[in-house]
Protein backbone atom coordinates (compact mmCIF):
# COMPACT_ATOMS: atom_id res chain seq x y z
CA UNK A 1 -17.99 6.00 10.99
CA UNK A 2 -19.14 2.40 10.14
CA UNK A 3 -18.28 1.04 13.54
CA UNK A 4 -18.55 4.01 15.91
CA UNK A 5 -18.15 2.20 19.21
CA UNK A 6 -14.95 0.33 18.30
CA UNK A 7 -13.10 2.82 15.87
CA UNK A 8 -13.75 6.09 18.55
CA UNK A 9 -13.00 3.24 21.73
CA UNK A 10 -10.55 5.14 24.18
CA UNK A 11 -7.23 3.98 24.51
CA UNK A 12 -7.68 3.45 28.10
CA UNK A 13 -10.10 0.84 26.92
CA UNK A 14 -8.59 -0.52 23.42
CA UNK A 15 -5.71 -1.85 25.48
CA UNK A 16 -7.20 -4.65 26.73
CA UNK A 17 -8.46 -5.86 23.87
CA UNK A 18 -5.93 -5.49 21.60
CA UNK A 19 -3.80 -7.40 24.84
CA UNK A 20 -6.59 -10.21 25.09
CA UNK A 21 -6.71 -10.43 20.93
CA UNK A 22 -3.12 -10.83 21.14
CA UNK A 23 -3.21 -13.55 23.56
CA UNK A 24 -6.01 -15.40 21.38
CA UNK A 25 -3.60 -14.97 17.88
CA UNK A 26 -0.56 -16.68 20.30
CA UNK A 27 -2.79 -19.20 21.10
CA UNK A 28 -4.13 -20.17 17.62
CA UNK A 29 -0.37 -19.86 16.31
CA UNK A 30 0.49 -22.73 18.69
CA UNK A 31 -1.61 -25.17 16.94
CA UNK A 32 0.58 -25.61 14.40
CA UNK A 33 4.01 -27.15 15.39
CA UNK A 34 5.96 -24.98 12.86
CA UNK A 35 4.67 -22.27 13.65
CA UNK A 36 5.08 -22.77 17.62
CA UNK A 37 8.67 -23.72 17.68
CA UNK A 38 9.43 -20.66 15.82
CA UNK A 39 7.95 -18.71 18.35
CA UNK A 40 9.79 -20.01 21.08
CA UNK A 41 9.44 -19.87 25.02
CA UNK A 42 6.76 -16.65 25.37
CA UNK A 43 3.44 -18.42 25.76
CA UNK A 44 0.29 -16.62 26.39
CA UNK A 45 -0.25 -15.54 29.67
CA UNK A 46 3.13 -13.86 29.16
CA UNK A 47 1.60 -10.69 27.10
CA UNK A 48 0.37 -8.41 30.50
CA UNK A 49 0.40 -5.74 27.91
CA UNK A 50 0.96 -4.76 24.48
CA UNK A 51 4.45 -3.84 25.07
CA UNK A 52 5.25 -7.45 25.64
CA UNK A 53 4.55 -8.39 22.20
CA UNK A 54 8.18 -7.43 21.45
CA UNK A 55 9.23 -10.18 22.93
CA UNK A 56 8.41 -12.44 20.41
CA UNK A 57 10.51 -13.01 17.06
CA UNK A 58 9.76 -11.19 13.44
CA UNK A 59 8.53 -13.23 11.24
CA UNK A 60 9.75 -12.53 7.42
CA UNK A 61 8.79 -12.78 3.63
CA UNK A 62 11.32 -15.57 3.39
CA UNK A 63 9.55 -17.18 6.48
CA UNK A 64 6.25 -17.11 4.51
CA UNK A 65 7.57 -18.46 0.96
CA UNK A 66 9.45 -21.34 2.84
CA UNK A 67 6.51 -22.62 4.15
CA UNK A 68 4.83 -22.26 1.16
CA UNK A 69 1.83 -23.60 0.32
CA UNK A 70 0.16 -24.15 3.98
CA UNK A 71 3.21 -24.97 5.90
CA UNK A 72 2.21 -21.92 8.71
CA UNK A 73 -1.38 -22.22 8.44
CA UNK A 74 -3.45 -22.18 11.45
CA UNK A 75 -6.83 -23.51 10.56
CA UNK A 76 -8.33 -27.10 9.36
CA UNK A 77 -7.52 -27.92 5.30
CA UNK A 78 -11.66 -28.29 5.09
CA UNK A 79 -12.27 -24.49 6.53
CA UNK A 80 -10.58 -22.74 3.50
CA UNK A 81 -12.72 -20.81 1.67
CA UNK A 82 -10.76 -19.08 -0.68
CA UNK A 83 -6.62 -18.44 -1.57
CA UNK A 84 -4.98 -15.22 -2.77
CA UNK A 85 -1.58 -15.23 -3.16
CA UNK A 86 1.60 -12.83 -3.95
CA UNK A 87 3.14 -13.01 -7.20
CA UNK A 88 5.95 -15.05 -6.39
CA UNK A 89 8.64 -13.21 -8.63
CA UNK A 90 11.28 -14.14 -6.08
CA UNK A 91 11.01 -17.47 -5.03
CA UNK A 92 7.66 -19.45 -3.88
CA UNK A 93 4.51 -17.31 -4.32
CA UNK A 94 3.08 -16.59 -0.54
CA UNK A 95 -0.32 -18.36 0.00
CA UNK A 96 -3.03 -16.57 2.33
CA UNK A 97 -5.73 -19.20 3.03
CA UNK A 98 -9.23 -17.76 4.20
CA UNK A 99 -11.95 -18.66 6.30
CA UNK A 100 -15.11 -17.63 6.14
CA UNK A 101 -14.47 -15.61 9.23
CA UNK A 102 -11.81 -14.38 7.57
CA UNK A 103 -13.67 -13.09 4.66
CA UNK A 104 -15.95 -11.67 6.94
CA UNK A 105 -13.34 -9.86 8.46
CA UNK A 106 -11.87 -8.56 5.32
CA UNK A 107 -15.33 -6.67 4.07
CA UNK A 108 -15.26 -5.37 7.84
CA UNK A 109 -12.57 -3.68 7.51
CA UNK A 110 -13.31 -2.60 3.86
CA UNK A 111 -16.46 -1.08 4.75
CA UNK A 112 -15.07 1.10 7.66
CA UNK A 113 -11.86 2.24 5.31
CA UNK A 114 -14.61 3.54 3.35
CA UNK A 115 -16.93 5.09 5.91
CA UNK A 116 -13.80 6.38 6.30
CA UNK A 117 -13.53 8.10 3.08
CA UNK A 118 -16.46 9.47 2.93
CA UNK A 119 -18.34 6.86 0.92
CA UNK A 120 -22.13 5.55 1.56
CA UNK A 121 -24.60 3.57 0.17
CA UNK A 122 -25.64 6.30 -2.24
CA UNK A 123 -22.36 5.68 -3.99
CA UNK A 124 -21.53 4.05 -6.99
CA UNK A 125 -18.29 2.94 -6.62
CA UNK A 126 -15.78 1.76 -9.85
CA UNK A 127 -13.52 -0.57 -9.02
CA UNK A 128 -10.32 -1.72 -11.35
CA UNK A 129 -7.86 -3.46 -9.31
CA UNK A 130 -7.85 -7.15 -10.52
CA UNK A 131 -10.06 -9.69 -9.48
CA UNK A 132 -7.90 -12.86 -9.07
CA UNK A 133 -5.19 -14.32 -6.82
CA UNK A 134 -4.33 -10.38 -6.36
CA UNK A 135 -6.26 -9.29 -3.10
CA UNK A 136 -7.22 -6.01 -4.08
CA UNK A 137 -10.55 -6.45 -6.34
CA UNK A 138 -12.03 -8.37 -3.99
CA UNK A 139 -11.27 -6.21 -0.82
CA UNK A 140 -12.92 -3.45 -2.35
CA UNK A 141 -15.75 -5.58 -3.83
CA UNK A 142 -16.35 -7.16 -0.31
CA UNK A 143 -16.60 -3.19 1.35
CA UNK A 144 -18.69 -1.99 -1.18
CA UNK A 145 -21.40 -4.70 -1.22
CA UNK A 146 -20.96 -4.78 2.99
CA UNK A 147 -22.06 -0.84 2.66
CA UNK A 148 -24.37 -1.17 -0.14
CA UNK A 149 -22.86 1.05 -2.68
CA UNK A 150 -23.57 0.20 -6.25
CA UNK A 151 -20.30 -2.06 -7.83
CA UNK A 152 -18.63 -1.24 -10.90
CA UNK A 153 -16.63 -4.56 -10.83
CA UNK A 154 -14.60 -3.41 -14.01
CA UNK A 155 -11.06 -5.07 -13.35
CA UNK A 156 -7.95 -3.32 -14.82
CA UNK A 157 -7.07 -2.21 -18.64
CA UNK A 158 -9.88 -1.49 -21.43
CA UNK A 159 -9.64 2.32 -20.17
CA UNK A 160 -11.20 3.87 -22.70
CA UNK A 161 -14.28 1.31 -22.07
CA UNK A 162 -13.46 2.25 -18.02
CA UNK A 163 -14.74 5.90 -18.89
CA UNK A 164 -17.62 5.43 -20.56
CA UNK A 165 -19.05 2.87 -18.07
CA UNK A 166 -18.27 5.78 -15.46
CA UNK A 167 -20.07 8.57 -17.25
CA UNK A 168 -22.92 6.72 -18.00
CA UNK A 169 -23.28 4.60 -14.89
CA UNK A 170 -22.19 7.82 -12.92
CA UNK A 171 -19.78 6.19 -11.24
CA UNK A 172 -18.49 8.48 -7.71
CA UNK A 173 -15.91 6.89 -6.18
CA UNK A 174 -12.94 5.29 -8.37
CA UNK A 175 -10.70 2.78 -6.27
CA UNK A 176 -7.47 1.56 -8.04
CA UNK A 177 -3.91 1.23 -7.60
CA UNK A 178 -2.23 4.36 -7.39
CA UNK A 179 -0.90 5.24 -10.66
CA UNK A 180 -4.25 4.05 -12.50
CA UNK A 181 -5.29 7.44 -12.51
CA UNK A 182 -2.78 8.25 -14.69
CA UNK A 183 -3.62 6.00 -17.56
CA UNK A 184 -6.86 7.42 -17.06
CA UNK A 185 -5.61 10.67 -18.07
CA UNK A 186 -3.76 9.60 -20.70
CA UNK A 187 -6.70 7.57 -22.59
CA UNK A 188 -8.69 10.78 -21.79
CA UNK A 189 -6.32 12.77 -23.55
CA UNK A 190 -5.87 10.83 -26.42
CA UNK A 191 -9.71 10.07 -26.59
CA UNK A 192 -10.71 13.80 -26.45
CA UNK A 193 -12.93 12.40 -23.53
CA UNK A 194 -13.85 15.98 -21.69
CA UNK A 195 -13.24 14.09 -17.51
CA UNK A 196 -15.59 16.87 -16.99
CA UNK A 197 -18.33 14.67 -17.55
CA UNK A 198 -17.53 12.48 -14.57
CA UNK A 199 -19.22 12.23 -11.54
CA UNK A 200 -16.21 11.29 -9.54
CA UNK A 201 -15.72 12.98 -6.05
CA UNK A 202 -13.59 10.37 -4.20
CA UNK A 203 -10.43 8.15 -5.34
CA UNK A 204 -9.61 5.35 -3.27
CA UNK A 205 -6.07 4.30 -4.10
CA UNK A 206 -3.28 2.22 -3.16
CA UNK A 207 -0.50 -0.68 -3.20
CA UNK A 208 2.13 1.21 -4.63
CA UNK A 209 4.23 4.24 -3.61
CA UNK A 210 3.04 7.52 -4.89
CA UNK A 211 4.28 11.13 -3.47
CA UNK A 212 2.57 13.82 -2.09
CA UNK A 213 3.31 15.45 -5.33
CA UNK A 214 1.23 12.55 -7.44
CA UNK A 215 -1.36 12.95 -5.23
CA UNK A 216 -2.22 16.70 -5.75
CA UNK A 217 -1.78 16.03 -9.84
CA UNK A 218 -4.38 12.70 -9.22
CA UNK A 219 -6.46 15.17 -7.05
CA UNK A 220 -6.26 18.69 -9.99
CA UNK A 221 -6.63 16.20 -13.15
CA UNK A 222 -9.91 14.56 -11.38
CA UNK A 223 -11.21 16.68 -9.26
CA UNK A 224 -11.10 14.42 -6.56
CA UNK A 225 -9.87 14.19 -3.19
CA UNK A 226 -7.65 11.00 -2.70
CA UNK A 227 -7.38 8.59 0.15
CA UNK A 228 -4.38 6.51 0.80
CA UNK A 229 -5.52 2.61 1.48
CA UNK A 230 -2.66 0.26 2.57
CA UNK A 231 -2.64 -3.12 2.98
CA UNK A 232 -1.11 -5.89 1.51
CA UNK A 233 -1.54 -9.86 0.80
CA UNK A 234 0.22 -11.16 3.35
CA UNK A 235 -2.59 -9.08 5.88
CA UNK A 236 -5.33 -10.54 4.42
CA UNK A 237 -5.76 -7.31 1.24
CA UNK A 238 -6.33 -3.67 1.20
CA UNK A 239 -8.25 -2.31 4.47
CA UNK A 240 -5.42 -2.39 7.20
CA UNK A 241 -5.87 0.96 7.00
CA UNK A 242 -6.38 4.57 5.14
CA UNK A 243 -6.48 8.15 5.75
CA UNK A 244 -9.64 10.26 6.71
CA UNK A 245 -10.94 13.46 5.70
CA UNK A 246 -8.68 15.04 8.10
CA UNK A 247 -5.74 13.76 5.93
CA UNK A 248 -3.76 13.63 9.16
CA UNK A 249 -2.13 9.95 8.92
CA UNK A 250 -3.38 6.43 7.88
CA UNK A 251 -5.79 5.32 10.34
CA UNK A 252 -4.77 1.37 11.26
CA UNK A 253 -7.37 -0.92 12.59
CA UNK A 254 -6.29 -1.91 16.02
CA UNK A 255 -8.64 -4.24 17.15
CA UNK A 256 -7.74 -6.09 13.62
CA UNK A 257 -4.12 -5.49 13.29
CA UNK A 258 -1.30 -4.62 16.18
CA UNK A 259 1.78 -1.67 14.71
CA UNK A 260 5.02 -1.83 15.41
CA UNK A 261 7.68 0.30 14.03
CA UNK A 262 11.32 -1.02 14.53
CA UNK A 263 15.21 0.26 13.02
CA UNK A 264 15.38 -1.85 9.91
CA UNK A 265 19.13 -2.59 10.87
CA UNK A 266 18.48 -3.34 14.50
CA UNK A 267 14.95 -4.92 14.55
CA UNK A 268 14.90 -2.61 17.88
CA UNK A 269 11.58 -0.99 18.59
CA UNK A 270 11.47 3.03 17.73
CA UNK A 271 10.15 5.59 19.41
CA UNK A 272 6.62 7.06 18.46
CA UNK A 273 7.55 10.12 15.52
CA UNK A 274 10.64 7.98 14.48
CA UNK A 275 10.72 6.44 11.15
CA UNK A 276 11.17 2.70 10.87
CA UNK A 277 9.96 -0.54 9.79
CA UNK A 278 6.32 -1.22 10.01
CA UNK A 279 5.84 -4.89 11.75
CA UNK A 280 2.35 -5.63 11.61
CA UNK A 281 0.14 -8.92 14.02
CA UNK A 282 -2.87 -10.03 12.75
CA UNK A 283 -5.14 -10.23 15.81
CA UNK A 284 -8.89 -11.55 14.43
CA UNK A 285 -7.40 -13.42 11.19
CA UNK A 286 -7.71 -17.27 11.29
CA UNK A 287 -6.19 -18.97 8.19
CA UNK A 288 -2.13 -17.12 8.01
CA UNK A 289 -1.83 -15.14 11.59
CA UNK A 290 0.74 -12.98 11.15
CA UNK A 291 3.14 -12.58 14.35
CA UNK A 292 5.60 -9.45 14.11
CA UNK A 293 5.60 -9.65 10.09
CA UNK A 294 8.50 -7.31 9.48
CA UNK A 295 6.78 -5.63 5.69
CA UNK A 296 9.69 -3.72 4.92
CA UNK A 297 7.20 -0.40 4.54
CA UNK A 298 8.94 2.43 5.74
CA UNK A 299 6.81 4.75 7.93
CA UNK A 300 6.42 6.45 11.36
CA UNK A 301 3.63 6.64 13.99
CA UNK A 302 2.03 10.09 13.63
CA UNK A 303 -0.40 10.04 16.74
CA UNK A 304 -2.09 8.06 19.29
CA UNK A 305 -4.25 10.39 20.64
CA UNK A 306 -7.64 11.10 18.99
CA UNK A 307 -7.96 12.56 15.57
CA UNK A 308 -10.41 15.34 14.91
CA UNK A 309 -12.43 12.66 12.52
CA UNK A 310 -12.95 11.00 16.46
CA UNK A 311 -11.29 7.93 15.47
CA UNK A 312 -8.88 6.97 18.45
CA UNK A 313 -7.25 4.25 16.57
CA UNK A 314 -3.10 5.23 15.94
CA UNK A 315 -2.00 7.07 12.82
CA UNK A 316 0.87 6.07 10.55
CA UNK A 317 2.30 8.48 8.28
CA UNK A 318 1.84 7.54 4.56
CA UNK A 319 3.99 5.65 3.49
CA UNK A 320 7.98 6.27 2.33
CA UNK A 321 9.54 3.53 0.78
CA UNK A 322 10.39 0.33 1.60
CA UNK A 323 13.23 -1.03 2.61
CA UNK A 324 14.26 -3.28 -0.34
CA UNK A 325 13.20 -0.70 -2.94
CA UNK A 326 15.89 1.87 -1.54
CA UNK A 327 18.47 2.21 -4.55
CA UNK A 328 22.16 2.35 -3.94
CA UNK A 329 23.97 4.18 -6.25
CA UNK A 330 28.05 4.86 -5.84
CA UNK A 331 27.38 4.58 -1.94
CA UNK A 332 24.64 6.91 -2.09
CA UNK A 333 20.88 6.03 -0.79
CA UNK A 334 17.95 7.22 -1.96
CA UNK A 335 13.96 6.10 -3.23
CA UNK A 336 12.37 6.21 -6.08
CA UNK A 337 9.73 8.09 -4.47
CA UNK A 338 12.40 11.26 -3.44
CA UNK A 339 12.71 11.70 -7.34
CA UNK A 340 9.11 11.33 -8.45
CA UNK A 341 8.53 14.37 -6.20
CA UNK A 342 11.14 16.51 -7.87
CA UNK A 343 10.83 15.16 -11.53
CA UNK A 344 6.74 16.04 -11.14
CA UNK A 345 7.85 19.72 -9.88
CA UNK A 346 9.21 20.66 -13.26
CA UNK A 347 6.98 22.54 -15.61
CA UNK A 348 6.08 20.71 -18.73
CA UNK A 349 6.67 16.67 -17.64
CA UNK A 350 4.31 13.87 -18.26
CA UNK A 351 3.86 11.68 -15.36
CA UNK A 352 6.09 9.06 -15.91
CA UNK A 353 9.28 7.99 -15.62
CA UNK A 354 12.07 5.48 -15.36
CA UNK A 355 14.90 5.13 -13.50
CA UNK A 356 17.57 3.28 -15.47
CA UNK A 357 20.57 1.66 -13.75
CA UNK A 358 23.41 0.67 -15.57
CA UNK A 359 27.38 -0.25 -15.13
CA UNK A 360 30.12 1.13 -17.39
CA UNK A 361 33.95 1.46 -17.32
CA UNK A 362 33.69 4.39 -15.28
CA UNK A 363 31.43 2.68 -12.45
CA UNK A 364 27.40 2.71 -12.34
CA UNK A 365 25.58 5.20 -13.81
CA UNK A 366 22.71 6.36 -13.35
CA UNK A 367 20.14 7.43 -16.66
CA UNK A 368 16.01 9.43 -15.39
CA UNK A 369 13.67 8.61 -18.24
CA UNK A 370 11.01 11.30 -18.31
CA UNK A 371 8.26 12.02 -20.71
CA UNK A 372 7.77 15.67 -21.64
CA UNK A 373 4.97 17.57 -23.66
CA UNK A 374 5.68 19.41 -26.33
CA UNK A 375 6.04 22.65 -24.01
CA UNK A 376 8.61 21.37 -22.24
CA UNK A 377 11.53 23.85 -22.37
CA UNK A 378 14.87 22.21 -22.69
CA UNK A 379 16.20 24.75 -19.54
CA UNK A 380 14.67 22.40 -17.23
CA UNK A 381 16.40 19.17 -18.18
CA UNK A 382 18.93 21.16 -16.90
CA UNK A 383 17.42 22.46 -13.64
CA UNK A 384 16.11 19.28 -13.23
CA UNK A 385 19.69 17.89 -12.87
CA UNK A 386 20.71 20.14 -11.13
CA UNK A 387 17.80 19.51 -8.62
CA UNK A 388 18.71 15.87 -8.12
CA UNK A 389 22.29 16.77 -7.18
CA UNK A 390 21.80 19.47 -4.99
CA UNK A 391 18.70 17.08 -3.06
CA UNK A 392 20.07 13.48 -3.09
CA UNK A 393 23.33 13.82 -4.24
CA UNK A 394 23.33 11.96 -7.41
CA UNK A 395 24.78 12.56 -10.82
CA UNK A 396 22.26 11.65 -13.40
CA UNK A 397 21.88 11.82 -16.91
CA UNK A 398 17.97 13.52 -17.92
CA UNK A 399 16.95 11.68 -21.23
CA UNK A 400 13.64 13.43 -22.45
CA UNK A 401 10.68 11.52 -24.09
CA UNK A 402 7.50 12.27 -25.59
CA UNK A 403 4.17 10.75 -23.91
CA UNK A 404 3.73 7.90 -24.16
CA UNK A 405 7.81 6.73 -24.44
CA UNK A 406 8.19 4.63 -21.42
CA UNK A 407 5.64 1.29 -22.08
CA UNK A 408 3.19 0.67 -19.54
CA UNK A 409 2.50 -2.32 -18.12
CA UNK A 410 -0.98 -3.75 -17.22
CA UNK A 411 -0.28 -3.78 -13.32
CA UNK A 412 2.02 -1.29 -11.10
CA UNK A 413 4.54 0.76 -12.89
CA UNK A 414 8.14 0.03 -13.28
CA UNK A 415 9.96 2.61 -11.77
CA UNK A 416 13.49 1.03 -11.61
CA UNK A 417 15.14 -0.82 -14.04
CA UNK A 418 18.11 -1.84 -12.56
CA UNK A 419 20.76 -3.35 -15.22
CA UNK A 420 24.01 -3.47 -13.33
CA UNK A 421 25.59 -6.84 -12.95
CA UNK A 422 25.70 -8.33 -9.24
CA UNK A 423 27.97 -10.79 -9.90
CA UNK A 424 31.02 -8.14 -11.65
């Protein structure tokens, strides 16, 4: 562990500090007028415990991106340090200011997600998320250097470069967004680069959705064992929380961050083991406090008692889906995620895939781009199909393509394409 007092604290005696860092994150909220009239009535002295928290209102993505740039703030102009920032595909990007405590904060939580992992200073660790006004880079940059592990600062694309600099810096731990491991294995391919030269024992990967089936092909292609990091920009960047070796549930920081899961109809709070919403608090950050931020992350609490790694800090299962990604399809639900799992337990597909919505005379259809190799056997379009109807319910159409079909974009991959007309 990298904090053994705090991450193995009993929960006897985490409750009062996550309570009194609850308290402290109300009262720094209330500095800023905005920010205190949306909170209403419940002042400080009101939280007795954490249950009381639910008293307070969600805050949402909309919430953030309306007060956009520093409209929710909670620190002075002059004590920004740095800004990262969400895309802002959808309306006004959101804007995370940071302290320097905040920043401080951030490698804290970095360094124990990768004590967590496994990692030490003997490591040299290869990072490729970018460095920018994306928050991943950085986060793992700030844990590495606050462990002191060699950096590999290599940023994304330029993969074939990416595996030499790993042989022949002997890079061991490779931390990325999830499906960068797959390029990886493509440029490999392509290259004739034997990945039996690499040194690589851990993979550190996160900020998209990726089954348990992606994770054993990441883990057999590599030879690695995977951890899942999550965190996200609105929470300050990756470290909110990851799995141990156990591989029993994500691990969240809860003197840092406060879990809620609630129905994502109802905004009601669910029961431990009950999947829901993930609302997360920010209790030690200083520049964007988060108060009930409602991420849309679909998950469940796993466990509060202690794990067999010792950590005593709650476990979320990895995570689902989110809410917004769930596709609707002739009044049927389902996630991207669901058909990953099946499309990757067919012999002979690539990795990738696209799911291709459309609108025709005869209502929406749905088309599954999937790359094949060439011993793909055309029986299993058909099983495939089949698969998908007898799981989820859908009628799709299988369209087969070699590697390489589907174009890949320099960040997360495009899973959805969703063509039908809103407005028809």
């Amino acid at each position: 562990m990298w904090d053994p007092a705090l991450e193995s604290r009993s929960r006897d005696a985490l409750e009062p500090l996550i309570v009194e860092r609850l308290r402290r994150t109300l009262v720094r909220c209330r500095t800023n007028g905005a920010y205190a009239a949306r909170l209403g009535a419940v002042e400080p002295e009101d939280i007795r415990a954490s249950t009381d928290w639910a008293r307070l209102p969600c805050l949402s993505k909309d919430d953030l991106r309306d007060a956009y740039p520093f409209g929710l703030a909670c620190c002075p102009r002059e004590s920004i340090q740095r800004i990262h920032m969400s895309s802002g595909t959808t309306g006004n990007p959101i804007v995370n200011p940071y302290t320097g405590a905040d920043i401080a904060q951030w490698g804290e939580v970095m360094a124990r997600s990768y004590a967590a992992a496994g990692v030490t200073a003997g490591d040299v660790i290869h990072i490729t998320p970018s460095f920018g006004l994306f928050t991943g880079g950085f986060g793992f940059h700030y844990g590495a250097e606050r462990i002191g592990a060699m950096v590999i600062p290599a940023g994304p694309a330029r993969t074939a470069l990416q595996l030499k600099l790993m042989e022949d810096l002997q890079a061991t731990v490779l931390a990325g967004i999830a499906t960068y491991p797959l390029r990886i294995l493509e440029v490999a391919r392509d290259e004739a680069f034997d990945l039996g030269r690499l040194r690589l024992r851990v993979a550190i990967l996160g900020s998209e959705m990726w089954s348990d089936d992606l994770r054993g092909l990441i883990e057999r292609e590599l030879s690695v064992e995977t951890f899942d990091i999550i965190g996200m920009t609105e929470t300050g960047g990756p470290g909110l929380g990851i799995d141990c070796a156990a591989h029993a549930g994500i691990h969240v920081w809860e003197d840092h961050y406060y879990a809620e899961i609630v129905d994502p109809a109802t905004g009601r709070l669910a029961p431990d083991g009950e999947e829901g919403e993930l609302v997360l608090t920010t209790l030690t950050r200083e520049g964007l406090p988060l108060v009930r931020y409602r991420t849309h992350d679909l998950t469940r609490i796993v466990s509060r008692a202690r794990c067999g790694c010792g950590r005593s800090h709650l476990r979320l299962d990895r995570l689902r889906g989110r809410t917004d990604d769930m596709v609707i399809l002739k009044g049927t639900n389902f996630y991207p995620r669901q058909i990953e799992s099946l499309i990757l337990q067919r012999p002979g597909v690539a990795h990738e895939y696209q799911l291709v919505l459309e609108r025709g005379p005869g209502g929406d259809r749905l088309t599954i781009l999937v790359e094949v190799r060439p011993e793909f056997q055309a029986i299993e379009r058909e099983r495939l199909q089949h698969e998908i109807h007898m799981r989820l319910g859908l009628a799709a159409e299988i369209r087969t393509l070699p590697e390489g079909g589907i174009a890949r974009p320099q960040g997360k991959a495009v899973r959805v394409v969703d063509r039908r007309d809103p407005h028809r």
